[in-house]
C-alpha atoms as a PDB file:
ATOM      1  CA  UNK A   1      21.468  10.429  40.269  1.00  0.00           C
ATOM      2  CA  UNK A   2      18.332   8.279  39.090  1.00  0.00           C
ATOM      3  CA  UNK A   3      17.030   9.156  36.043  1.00  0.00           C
ATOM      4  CA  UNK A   4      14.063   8.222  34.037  1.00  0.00           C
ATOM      5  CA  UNK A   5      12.680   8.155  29.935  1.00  0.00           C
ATOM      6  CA  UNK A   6       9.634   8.883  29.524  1.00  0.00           C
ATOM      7  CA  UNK A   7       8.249   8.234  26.031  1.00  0.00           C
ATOM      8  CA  UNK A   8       5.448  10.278  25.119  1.00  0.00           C
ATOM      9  CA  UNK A   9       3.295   8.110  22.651  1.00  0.00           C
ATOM     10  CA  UNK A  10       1.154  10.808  21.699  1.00  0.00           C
ATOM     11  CA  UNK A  11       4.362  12.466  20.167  1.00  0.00           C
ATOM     12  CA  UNK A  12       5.594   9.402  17.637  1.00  0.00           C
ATOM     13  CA  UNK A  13       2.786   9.551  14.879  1.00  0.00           C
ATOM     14  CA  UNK A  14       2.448   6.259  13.282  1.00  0.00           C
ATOM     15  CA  UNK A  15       1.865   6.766   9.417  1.00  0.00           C
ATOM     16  CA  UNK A  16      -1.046   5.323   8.267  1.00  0.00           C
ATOM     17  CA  UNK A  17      -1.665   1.920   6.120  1.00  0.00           C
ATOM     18  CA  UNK A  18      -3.817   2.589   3.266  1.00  0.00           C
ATOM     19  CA  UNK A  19      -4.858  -0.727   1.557  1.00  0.00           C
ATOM     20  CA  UNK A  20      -6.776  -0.855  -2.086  1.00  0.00           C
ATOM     21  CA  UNK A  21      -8.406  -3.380  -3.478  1.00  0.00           C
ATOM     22  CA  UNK A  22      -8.692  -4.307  -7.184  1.00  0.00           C
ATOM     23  CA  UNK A  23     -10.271  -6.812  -8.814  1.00  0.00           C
ATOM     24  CA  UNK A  24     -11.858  -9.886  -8.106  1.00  0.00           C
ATOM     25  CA  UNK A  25     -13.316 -10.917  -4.474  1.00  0.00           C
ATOM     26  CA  UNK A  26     -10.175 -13.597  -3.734  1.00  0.00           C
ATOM     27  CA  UNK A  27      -8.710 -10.093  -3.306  1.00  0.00           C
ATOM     28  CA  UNK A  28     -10.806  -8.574  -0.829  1.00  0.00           C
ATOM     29  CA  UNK A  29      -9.927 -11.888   0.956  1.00  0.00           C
ATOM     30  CA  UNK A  30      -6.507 -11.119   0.936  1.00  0.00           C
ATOM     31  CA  UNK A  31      -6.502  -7.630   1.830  1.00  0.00           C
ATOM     32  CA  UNK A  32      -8.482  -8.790   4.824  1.00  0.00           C
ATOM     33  CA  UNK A  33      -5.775 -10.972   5.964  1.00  0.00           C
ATOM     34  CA  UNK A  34      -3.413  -8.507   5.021  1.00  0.00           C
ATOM     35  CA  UNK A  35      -4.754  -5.714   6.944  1.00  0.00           C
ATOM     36  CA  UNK A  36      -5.712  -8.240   9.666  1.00  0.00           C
ATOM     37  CA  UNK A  37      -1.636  -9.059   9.951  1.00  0.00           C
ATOM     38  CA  UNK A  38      -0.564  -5.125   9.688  1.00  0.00           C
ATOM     39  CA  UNK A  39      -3.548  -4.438  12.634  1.00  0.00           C
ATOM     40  CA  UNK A  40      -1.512  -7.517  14.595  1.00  0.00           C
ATOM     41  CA  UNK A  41       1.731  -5.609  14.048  1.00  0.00           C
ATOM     42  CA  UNK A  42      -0.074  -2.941  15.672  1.00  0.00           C
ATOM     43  CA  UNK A  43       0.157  -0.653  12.760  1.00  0.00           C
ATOM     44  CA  UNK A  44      -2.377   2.110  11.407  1.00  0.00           C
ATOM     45  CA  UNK A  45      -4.034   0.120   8.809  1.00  0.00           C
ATOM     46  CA  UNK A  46      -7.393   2.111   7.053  1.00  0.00           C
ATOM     47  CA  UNK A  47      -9.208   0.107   3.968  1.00  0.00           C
ATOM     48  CA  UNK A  48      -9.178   2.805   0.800  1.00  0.00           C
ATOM     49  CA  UNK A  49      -9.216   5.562   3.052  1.00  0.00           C
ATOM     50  CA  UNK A  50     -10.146   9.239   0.846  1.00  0.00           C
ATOM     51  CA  UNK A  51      -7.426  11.118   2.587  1.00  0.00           C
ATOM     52  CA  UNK A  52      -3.900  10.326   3.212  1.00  0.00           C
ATOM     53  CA  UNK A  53      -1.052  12.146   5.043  1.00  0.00           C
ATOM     54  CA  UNK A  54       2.547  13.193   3.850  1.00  0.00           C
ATOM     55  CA  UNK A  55       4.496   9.882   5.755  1.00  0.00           C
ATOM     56  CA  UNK A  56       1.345   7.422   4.900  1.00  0.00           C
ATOM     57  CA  UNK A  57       1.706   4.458   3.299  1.00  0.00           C
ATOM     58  CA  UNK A  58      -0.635   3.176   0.106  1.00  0.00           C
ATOM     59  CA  UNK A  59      -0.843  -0.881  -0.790  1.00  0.00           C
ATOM     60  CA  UNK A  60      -2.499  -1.030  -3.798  1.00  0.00           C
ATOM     61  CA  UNK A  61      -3.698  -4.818  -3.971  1.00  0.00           C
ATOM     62  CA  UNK A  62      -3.714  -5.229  -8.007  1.00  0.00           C
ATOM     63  CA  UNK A  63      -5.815  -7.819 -10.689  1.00  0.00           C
ATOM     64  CA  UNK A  64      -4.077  -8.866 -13.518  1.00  0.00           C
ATOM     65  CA  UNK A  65      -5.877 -11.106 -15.204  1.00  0.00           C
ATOM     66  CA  UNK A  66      -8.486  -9.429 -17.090  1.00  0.00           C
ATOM     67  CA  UNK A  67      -7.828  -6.536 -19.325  1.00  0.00           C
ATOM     68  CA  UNK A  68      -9.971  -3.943 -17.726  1.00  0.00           C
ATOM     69  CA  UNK A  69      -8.682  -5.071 -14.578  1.00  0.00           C
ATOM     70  CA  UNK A  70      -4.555  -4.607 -15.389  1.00  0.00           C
ATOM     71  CA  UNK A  71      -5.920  -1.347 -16.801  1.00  0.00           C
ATOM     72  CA  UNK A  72      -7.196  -0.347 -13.991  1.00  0.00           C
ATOM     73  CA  UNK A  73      -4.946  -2.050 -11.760  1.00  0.00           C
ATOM     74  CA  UNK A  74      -2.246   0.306 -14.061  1.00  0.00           C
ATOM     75  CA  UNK A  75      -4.476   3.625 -13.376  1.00  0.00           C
ATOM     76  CA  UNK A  76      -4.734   3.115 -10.112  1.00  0.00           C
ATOM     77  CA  UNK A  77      -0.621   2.870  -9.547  1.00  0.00           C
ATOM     78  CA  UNK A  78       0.540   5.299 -11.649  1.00  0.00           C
ATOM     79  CA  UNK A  79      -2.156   7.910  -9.529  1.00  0.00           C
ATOM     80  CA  UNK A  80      -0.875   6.836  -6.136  1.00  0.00           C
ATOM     81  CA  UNK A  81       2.584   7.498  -7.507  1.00  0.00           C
ATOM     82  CA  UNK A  82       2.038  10.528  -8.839  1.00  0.00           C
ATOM     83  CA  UNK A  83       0.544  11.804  -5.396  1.00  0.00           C
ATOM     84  CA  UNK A  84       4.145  10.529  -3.869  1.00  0.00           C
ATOM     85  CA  UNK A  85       5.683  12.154  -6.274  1.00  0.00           C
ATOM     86  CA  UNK A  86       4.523  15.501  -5.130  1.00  0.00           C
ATOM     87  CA  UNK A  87       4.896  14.533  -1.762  1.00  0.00           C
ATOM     88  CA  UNK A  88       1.309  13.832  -0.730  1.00  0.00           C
ATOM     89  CA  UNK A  89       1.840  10.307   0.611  1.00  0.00           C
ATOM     90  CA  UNK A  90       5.117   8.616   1.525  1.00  0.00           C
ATOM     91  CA  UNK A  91       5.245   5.528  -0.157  1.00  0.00           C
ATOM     92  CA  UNK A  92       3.473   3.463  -2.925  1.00  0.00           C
ATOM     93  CA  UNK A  93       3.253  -0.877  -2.032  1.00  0.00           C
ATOM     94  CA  UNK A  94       1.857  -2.944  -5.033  1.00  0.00           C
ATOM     95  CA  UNK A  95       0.892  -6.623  -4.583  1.00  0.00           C
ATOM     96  CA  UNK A  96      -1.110  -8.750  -6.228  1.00  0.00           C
ATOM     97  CA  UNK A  97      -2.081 -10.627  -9.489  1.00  0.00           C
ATOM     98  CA  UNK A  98      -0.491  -7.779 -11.698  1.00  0.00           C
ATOM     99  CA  UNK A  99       2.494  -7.639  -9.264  1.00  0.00           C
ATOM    100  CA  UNK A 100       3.455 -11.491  -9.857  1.00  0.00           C
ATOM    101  CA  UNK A 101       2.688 -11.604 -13.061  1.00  0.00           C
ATOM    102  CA  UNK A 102       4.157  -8.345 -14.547  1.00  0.00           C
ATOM    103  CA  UNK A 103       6.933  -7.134 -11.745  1.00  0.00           C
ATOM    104  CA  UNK A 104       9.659  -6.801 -13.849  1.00  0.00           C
ATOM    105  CA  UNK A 105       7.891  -5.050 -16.678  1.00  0.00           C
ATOM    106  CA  UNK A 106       5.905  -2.966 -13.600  1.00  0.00           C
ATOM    107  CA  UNK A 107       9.688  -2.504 -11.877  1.00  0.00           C
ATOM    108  CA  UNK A 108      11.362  -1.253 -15.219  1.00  0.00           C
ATOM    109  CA  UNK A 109       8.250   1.257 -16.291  1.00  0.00           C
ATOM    110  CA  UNK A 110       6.791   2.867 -13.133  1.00  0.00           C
ATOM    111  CA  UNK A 111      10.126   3.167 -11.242  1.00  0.00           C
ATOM    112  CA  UNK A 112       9.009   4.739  -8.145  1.00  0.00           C
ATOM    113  CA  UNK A 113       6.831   2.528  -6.505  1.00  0.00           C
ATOM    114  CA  UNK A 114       8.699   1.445  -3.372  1.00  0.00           C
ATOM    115  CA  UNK A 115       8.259  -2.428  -3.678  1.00  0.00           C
ATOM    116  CA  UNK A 116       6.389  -4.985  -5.371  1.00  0.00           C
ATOM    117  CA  UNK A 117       5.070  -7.880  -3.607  1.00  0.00           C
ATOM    118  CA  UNK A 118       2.785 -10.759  -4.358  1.00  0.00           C
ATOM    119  CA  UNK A 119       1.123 -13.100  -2.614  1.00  0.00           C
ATOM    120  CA  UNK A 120       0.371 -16.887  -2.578  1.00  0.00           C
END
């Protein structure tokens, strides 16, 4: 007997990429490139999309250098986790200036965040 798969596409629902950008414009640079090597991967990839899904992903691209900027950078973290932690969005991605420069203080205080990258 000859059988076949057949893989419906339409059924696997890719979560979605949701990038943010803080800070200066080197940043909005990166998160070009960034989204430019997730859209190569042939991911989902939206730039600070308003609405996310359950499974979607959030990379919060962070500033650290200037004190309004870590501020915000901070803010802007600790709302994305809160909206994982009631299950709103699937995981929180942090990279940046504040991620290199602060990741083990970040890491120790805002504990679920799902990784903390930088980039050079």
């Amino acid at each position: 007997m000859n059988t076949k798969i057949v893989r419906n596409k339409a059924a696997i629902k890719q979560p979605k990429i949701n990038v943010i950008t803080l800070g200066c414009s080197k940043n909005i640079y990166d998160s070009e490139v960034l989204m430019g090597q997730l859209r190569g991967n042939n991911l989902n990839v939206v730039h600070e999309a308003d609405k996310m899904g359950k499974d979607d992903i959030v990379v919060i691209n962070t500033c650290g250098f200037i004190d309004n900027a870590k501020q915000e950078s901070i803010d802007t973290i600790l709302q994305f986790s809160e909206l994982k932690e009631a299950g709103k969005i699937g995981k929180v991605v942090v990279t940046g200036c504040l991620s290199e420069r602060y990741k083990p203080e970040l890491e120790s205080e805002i504990t679920n965040v799902d990784a903390f990258f930088w980039h050079q």
